[in-house]
C-alpha atoms as a PDB file:
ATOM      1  CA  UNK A   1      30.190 199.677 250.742  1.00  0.00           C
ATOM      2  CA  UNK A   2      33.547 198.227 251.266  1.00  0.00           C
ATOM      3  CA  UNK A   3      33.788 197.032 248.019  1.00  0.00           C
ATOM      4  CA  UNK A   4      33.427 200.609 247.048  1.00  0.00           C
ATOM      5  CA  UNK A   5      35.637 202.026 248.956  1.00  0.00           C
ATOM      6  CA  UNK A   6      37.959 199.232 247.532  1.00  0.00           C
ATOM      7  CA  UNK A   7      37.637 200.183 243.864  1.00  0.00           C
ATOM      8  CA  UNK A   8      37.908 203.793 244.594  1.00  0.00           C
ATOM      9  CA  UNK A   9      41.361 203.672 246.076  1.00  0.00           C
ATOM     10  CA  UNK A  10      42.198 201.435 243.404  1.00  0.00           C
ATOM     11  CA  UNK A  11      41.250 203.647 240.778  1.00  0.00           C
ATOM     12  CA  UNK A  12      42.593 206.878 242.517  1.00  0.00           C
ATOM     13  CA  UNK A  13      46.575 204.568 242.917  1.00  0.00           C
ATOM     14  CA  UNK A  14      46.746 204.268 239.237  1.00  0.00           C
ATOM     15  CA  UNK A  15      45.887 207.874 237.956  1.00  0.00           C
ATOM     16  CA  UNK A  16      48.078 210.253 237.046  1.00  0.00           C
ATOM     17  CA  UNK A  17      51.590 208.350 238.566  1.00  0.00           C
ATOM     18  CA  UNK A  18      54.194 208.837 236.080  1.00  0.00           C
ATOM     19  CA  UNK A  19      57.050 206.284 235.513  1.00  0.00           C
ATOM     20  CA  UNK A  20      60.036 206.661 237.536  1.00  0.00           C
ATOM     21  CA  UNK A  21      62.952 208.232 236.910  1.00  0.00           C
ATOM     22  CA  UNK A  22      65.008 205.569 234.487  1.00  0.00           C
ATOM     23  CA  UNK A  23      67.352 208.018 232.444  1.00  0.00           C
ATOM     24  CA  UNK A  24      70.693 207.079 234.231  1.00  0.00           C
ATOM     25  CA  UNK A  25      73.983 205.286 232.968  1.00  0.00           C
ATOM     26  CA  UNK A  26      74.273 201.599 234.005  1.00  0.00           C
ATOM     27  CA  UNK A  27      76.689 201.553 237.057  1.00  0.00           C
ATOM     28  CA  UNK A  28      78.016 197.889 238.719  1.00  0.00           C
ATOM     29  CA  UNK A  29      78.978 196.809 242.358  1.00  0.00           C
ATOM     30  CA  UNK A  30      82.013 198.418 242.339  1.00  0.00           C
ATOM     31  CA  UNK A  31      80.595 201.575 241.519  1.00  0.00           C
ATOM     32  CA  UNK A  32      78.529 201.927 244.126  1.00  0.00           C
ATOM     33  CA  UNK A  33      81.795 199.998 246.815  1.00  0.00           C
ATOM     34  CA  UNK A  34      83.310 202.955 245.847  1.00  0.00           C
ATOM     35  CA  UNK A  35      80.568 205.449 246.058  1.00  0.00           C
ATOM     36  CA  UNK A  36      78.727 204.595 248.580  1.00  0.00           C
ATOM     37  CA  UNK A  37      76.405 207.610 249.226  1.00  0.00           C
ATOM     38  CA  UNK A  38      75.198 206.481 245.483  1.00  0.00           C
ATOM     39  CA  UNK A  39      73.476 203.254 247.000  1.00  0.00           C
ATOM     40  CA  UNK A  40      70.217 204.906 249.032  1.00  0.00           C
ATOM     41  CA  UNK A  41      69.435 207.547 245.834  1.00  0.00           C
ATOM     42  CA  UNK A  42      69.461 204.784 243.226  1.00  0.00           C
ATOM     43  CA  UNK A  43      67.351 201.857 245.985  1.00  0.00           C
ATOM     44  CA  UNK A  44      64.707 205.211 246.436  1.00  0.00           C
ATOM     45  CA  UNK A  45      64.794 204.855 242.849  1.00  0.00           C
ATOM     46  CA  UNK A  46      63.832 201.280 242.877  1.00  0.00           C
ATOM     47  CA  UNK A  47      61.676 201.129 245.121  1.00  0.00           C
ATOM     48  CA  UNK A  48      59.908 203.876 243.277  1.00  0.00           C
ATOM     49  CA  UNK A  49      59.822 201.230 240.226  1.00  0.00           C
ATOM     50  CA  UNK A  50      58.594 198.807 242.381  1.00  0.00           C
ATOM     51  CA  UNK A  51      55.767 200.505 243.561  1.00  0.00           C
ATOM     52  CA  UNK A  52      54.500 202.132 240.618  1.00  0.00           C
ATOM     53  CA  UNK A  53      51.506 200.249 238.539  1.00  0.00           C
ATOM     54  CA  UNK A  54      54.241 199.525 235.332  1.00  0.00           C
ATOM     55  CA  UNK A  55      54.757 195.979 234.453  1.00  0.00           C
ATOM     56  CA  UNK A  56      57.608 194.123 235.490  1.00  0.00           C
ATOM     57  CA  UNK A  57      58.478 193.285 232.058  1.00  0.00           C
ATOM     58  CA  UNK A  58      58.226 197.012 230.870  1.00  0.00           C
ATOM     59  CA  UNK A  59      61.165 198.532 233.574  1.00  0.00           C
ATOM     60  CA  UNK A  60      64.519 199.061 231.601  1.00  0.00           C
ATOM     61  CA  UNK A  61      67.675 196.837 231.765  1.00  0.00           C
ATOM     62  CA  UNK A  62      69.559 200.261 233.308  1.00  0.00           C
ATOM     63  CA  UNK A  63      67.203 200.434 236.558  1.00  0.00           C
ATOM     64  CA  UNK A  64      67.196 196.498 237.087  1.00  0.00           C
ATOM     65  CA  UNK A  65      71.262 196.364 236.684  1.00  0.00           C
ATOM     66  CA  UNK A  66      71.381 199.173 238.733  1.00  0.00           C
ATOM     67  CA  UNK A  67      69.272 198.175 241.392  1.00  0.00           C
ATOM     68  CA  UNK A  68      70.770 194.670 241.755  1.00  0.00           C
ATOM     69  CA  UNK A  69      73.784 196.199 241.596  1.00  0.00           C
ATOM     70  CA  UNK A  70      73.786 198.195 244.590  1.00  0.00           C
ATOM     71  CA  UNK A  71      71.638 196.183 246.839  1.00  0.00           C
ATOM     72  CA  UNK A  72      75.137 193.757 246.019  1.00  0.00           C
ATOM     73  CA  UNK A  73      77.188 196.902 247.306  1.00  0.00           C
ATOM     74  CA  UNK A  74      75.292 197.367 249.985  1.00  0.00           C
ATOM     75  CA  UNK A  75      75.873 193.975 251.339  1.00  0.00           C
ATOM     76  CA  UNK A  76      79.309 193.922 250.867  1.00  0.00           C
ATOM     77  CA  UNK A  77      80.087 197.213 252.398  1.00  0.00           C
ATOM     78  CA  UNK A  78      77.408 195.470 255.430  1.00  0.00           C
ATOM     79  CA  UNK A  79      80.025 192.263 255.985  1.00  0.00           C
ATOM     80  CA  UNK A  80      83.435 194.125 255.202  1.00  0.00           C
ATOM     81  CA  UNK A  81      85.386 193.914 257.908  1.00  0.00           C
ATOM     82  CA  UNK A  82      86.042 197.121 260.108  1.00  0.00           C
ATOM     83  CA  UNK A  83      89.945 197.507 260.659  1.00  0.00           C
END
């Protein structure tokens, strides 16, 4: 019965889901330094891409630069001194 249950929900998490938004221009740290109410939009974004049932290998350059990118921001803006 588990078992079931198991491949049910299974089936049911990969219907329908369509790919995440990826349409967006590539952006870099400083972008997102300098704009930093850009960072949470474009991290819901990937973790969107990270929880949808694409391959790895299939989610565009622009949405891996971009999320690496502003996960970097966000760090920096986290240890940047406060004057």
């Amino acid at each position: 019965m588990r078992l079931a249950i198991f491949c049910t929900a299974l089936l049911l998490a990969g219907c329908g889901k369509p790919a995440p938004q990826s349409d967006m221009p590539a952006r870099d740290w400083r972008y997102y330094v300098a704009n930093p109410g850009e960072i949470e939009p474009m991290q819901k974004i990937c973790r969107e891409w990270a929880g949808s049932n694409a391959p790895a290998v299939t989610q565009p350059a622009v949405v891996t630069t971009n999320c690496r990118a502003a996960a970097f921001a966000k760090s920096q803006i986290a240890i940047k001194p406060k004057n």
